[in-house]
N, C-alpha and C. Protein backbone atom coordinates (compact mmCIF):
# COMPACT_ATOMS: atom_id res chain seq x y z
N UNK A 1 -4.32 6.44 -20.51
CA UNK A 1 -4.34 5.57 -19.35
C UNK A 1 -2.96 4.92 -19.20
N UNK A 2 -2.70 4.77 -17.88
CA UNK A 2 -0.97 4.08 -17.79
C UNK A 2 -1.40 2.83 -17.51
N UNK A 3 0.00 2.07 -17.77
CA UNK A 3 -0.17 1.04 -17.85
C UNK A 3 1.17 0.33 -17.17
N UNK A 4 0.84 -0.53 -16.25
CA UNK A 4 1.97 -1.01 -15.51
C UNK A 4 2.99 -2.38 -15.18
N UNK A 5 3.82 -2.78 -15.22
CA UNK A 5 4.11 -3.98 -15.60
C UNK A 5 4.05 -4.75 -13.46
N UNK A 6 4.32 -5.91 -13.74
CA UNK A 6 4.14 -6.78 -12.65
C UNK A 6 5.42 -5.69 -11.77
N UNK A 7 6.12 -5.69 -11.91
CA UNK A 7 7.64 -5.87 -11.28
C UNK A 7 7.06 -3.86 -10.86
N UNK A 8 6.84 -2.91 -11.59
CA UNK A 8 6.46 -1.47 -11.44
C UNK A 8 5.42 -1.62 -10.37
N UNK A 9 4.15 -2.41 -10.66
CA UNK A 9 2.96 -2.59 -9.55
C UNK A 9 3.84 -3.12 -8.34
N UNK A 10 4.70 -4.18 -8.20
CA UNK A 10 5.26 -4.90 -7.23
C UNK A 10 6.25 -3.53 -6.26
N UNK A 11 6.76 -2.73 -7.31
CA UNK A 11 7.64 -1.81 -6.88
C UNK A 11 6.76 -0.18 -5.55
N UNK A 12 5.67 -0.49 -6.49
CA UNK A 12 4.49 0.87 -5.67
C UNK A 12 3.95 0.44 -4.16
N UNK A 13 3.37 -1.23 -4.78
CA UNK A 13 3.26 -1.74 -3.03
C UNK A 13 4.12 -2.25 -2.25
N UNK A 14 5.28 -2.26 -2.61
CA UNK A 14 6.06 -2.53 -1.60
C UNK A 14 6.36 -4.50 -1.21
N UNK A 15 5.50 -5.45 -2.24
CA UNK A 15 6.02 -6.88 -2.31
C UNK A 15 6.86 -7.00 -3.43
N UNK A 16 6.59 -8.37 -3.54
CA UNK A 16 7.13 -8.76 -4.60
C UNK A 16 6.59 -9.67 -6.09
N UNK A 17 6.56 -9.66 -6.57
CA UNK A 17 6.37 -9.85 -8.27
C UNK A 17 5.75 -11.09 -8.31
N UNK A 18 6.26 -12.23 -7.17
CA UNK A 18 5.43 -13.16 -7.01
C UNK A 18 3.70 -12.80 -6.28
N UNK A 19 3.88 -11.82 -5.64
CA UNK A 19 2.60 -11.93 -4.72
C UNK A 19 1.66 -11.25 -5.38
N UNK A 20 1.87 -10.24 -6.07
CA UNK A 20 1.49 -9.47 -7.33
C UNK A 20 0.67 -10.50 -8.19
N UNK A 21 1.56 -11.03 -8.64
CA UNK A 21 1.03 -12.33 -9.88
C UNK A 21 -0.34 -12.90 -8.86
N UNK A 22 0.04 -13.57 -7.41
CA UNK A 22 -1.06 -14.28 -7.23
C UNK A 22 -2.22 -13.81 -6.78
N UNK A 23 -2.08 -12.26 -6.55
CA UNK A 23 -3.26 -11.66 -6.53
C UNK A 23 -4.03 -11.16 -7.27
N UNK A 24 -3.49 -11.22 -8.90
CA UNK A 24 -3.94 -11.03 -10.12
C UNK A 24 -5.10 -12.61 -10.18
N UNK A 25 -4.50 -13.58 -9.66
CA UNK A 25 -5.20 -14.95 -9.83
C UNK A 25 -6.40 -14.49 -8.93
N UNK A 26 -6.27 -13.97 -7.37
CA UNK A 26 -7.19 -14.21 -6.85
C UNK A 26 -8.05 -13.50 -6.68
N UNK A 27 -8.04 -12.32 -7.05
CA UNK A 27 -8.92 -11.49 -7.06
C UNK A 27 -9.22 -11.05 -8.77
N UNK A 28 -9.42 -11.58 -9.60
CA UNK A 28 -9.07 -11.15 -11.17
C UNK A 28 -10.52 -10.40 -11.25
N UNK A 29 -12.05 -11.20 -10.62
CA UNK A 29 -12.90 -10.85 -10.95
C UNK A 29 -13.05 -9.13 -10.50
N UNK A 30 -11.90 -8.49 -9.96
CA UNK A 30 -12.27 -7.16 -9.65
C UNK A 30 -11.00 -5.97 -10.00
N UNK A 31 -10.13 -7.27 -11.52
CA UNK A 31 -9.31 -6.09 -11.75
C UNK A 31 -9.86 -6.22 -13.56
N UNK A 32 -8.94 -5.86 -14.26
CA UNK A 32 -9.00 -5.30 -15.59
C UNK A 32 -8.80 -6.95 -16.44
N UNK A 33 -8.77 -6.88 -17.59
CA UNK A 33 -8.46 -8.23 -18.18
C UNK A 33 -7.38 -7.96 -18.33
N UNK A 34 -6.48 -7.53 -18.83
CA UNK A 34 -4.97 -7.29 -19.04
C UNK A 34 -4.60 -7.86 -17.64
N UNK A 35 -5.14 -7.94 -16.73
CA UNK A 35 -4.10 -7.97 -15.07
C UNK A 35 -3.39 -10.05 -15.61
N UNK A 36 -4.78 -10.34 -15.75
CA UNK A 36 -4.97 -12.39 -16.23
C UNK A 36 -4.72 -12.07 -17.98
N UNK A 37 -3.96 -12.20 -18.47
CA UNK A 37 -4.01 -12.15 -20.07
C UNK A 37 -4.30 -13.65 -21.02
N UNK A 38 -3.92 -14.15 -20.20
CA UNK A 38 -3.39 -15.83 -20.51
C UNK A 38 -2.12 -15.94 -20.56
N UNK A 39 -1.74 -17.17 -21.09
CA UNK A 39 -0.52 -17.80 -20.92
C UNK A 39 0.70 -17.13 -22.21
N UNK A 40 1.59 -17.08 -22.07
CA UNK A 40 2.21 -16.26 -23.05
C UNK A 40 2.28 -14.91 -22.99
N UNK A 41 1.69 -13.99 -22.76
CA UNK A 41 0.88 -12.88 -22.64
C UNK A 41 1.57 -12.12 -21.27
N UNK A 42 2.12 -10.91 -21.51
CA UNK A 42 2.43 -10.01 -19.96
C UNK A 42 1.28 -9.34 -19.53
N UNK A 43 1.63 -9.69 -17.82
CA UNK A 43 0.16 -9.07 -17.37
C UNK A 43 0.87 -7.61 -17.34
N UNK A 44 -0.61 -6.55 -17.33
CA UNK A 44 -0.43 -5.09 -17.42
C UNK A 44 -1.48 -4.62 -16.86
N UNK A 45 -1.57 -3.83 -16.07
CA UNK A 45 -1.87 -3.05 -15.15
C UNK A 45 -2.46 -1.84 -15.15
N UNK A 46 -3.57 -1.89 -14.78
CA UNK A 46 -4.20 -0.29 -14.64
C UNK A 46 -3.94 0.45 -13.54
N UNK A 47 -3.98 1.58 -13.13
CA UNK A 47 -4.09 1.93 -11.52
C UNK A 47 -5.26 1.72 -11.06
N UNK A 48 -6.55 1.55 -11.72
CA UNK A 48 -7.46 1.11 -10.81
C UNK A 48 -7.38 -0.55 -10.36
N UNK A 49 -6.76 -1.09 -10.87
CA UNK A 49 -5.91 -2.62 -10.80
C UNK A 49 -5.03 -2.35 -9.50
N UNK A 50 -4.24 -1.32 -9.74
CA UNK A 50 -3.28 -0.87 -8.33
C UNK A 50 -4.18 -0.65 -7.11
N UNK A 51 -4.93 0.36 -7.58
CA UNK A 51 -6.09 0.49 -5.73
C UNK A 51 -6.50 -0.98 -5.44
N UNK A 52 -7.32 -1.50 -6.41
CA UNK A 52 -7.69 -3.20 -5.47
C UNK A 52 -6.81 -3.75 -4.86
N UNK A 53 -5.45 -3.58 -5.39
CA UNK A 53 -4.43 -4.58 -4.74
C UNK A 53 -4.24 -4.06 -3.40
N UNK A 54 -4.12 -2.36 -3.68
CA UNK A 54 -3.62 -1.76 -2.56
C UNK A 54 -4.37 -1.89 -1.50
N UNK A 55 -5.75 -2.10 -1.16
CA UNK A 55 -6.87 -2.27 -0.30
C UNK A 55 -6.91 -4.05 0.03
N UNK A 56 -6.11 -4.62 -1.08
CA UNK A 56 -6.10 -6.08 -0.58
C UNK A 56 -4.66 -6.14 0.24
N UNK A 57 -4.03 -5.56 -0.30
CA UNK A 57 -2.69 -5.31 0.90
C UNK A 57 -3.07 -5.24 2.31
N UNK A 58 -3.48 -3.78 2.00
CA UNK A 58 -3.89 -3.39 3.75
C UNK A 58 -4.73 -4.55 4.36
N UNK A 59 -6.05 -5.11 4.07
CA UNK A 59 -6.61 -5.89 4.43
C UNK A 59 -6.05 -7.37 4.75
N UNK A 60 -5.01 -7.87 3.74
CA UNK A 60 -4.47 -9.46 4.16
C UNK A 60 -3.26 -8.54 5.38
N UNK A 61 -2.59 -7.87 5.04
CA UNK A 61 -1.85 -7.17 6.28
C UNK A 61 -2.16 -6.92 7.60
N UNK A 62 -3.85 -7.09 7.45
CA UNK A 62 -4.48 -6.60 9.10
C UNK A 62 -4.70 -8.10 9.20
N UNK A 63 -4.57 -9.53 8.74
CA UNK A 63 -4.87 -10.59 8.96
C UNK A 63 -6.12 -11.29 8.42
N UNK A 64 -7.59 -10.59 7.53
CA UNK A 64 -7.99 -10.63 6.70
C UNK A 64 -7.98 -11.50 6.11
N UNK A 65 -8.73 -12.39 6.04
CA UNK A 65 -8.35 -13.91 4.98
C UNK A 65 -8.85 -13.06 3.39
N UNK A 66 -8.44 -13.80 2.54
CA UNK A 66 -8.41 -13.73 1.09
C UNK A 66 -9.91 -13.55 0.33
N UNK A 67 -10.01 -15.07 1.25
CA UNK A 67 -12.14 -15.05 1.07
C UNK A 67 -12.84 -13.61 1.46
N UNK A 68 -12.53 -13.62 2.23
CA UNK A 68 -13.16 -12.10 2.84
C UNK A 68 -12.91 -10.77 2.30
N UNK A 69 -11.48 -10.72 1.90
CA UNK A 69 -10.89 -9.50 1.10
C UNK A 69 -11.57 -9.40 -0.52
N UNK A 70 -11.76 -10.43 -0.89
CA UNK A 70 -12.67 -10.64 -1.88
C UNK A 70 -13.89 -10.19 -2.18
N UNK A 71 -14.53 -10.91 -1.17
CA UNK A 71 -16.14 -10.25 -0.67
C UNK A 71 -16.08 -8.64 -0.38
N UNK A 72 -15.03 -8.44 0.10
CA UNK A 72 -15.07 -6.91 0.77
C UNK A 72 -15.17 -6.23 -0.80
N UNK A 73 -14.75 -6.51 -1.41
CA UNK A 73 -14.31 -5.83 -2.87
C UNK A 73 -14.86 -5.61 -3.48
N UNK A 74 -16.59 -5.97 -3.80
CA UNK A 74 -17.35 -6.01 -4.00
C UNK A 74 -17.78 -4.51 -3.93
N UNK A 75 -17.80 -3.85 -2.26
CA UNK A 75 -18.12 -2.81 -1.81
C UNK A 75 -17.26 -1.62 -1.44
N UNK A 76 -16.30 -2.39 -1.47
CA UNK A 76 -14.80 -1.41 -1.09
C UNK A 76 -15.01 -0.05 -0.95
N UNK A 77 -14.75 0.57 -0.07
CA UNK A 77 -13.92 2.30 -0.72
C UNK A 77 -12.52 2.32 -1.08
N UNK A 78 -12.20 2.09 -2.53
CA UNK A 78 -10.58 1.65 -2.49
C UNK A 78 -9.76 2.99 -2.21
N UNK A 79 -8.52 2.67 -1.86
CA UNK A 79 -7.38 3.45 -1.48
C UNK A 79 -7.25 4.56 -2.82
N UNK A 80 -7.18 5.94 -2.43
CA UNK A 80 -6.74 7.04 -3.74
C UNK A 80 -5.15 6.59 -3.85
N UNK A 81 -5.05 6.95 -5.32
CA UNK A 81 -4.23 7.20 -5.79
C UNK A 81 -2.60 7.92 -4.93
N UNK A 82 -2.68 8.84 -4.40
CA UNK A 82 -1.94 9.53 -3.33
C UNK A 82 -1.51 8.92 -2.11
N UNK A 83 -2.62 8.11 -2.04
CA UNK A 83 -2.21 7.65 -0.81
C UNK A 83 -1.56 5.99 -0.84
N UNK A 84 -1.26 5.99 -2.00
CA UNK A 84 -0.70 4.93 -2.37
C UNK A 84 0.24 5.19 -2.98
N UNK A 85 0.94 6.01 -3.52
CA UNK A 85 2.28 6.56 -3.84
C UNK A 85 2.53 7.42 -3.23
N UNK A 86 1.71 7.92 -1.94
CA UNK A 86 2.43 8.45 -0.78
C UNK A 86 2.76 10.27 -2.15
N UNK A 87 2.42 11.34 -0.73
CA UNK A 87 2.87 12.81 -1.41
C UNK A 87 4.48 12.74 -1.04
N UNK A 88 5.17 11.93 -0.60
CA UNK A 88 6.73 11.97 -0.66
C UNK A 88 7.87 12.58 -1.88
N UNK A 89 8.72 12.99 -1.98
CA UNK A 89 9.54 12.93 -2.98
C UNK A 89 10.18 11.96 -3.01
N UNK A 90 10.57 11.38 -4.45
CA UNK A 90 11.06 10.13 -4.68
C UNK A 90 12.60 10.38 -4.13
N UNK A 91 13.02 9.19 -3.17
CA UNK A 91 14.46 8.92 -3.33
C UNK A 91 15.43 8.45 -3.57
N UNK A 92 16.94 8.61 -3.62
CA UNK A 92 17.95 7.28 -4.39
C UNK A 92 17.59 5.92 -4.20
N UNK A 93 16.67 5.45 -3.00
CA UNK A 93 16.35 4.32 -2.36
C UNK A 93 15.24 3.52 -3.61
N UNK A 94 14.52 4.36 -3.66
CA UNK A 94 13.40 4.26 -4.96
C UNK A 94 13.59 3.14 -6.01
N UNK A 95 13.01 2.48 -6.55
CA UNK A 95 13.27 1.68 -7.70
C UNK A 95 12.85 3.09 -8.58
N UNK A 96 13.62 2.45 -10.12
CA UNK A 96 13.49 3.73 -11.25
C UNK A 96 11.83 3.25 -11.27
N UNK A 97 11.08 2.89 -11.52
CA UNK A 97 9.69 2.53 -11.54
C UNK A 97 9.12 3.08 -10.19
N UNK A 98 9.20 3.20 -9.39
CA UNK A 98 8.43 3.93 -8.51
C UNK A 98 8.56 5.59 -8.40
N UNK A 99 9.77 5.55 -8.53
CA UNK A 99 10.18 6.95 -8.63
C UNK A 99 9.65 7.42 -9.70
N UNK A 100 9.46 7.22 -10.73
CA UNK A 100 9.04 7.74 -11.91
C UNK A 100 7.17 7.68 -12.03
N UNK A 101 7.00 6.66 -11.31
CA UNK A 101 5.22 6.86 -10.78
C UNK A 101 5.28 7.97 -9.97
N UNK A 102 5.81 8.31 -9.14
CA UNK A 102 5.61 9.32 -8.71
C UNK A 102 5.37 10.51 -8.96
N UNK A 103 6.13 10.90 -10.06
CA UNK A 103 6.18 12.33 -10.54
C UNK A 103 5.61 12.17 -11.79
N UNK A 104 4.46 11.17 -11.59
CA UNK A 104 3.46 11.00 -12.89
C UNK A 104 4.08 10.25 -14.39
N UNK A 105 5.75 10.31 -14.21
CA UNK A 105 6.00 9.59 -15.70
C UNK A 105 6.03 8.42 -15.95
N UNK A 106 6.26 7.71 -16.96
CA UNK A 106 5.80 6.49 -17.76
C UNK A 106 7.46 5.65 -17.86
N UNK A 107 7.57 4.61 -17.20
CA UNK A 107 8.88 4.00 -16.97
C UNK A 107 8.51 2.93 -18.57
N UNK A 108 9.46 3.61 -19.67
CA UNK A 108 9.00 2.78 -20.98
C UNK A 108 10.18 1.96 -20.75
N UNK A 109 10.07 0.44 -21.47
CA UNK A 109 10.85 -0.70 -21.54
C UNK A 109 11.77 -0.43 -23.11
């Protein structure tokens, strides 16, 4: 199973590292425990951690309040995999972390 750091997840959807973090807060009850670790502790990431976010993206993006994106989550059909790293080839534009999700490898620290 891969495993992803804030700043790699931040890099796939397209925000940033802050918004990442606070959607780990607000939606925690529908990601992994690693996403909330506690204090001290780096959050880490599953890709099924990545689809919730990615379906909470699209949804606060269509205007979607938080409350609701929540509730929705419950029932979701979350976003595949593909269609969240896009069938594109990676380019110079790419962070090394996205680019390297892409073609399936493991961006080690």
């Amino acid at each position: 199973m891969e495993i992803y750091t804030v700043g790699a997840v931040a890099d796939i959807l397209q925000v940033s590292g802050a918004t990442i973090r606070r959607w780990a807060r607000e939606f925690s009850k529908h990601l992994s425990g690693q996403a909330n670790p506690g204090t001290g502790i780096a959050r880490e990431f599953t890709a099924d951690d990545i689809r919730v976010m990615a379906y909470a993206k699209i949804r606060l993006d269509r205007g979607v309040s938080v409350g609701l994106v929540e509730e929705e989550l419950t029932t979701a059909a979350l976003p595949t995999w593909s269609s969240i790293v896009g069938e594109r080839a990676a380019t110079p534009d790419d962070s090394a972390a996205l680019a390297l999700t892409m073609t399936g490898q493991r961006l080690i620290d």
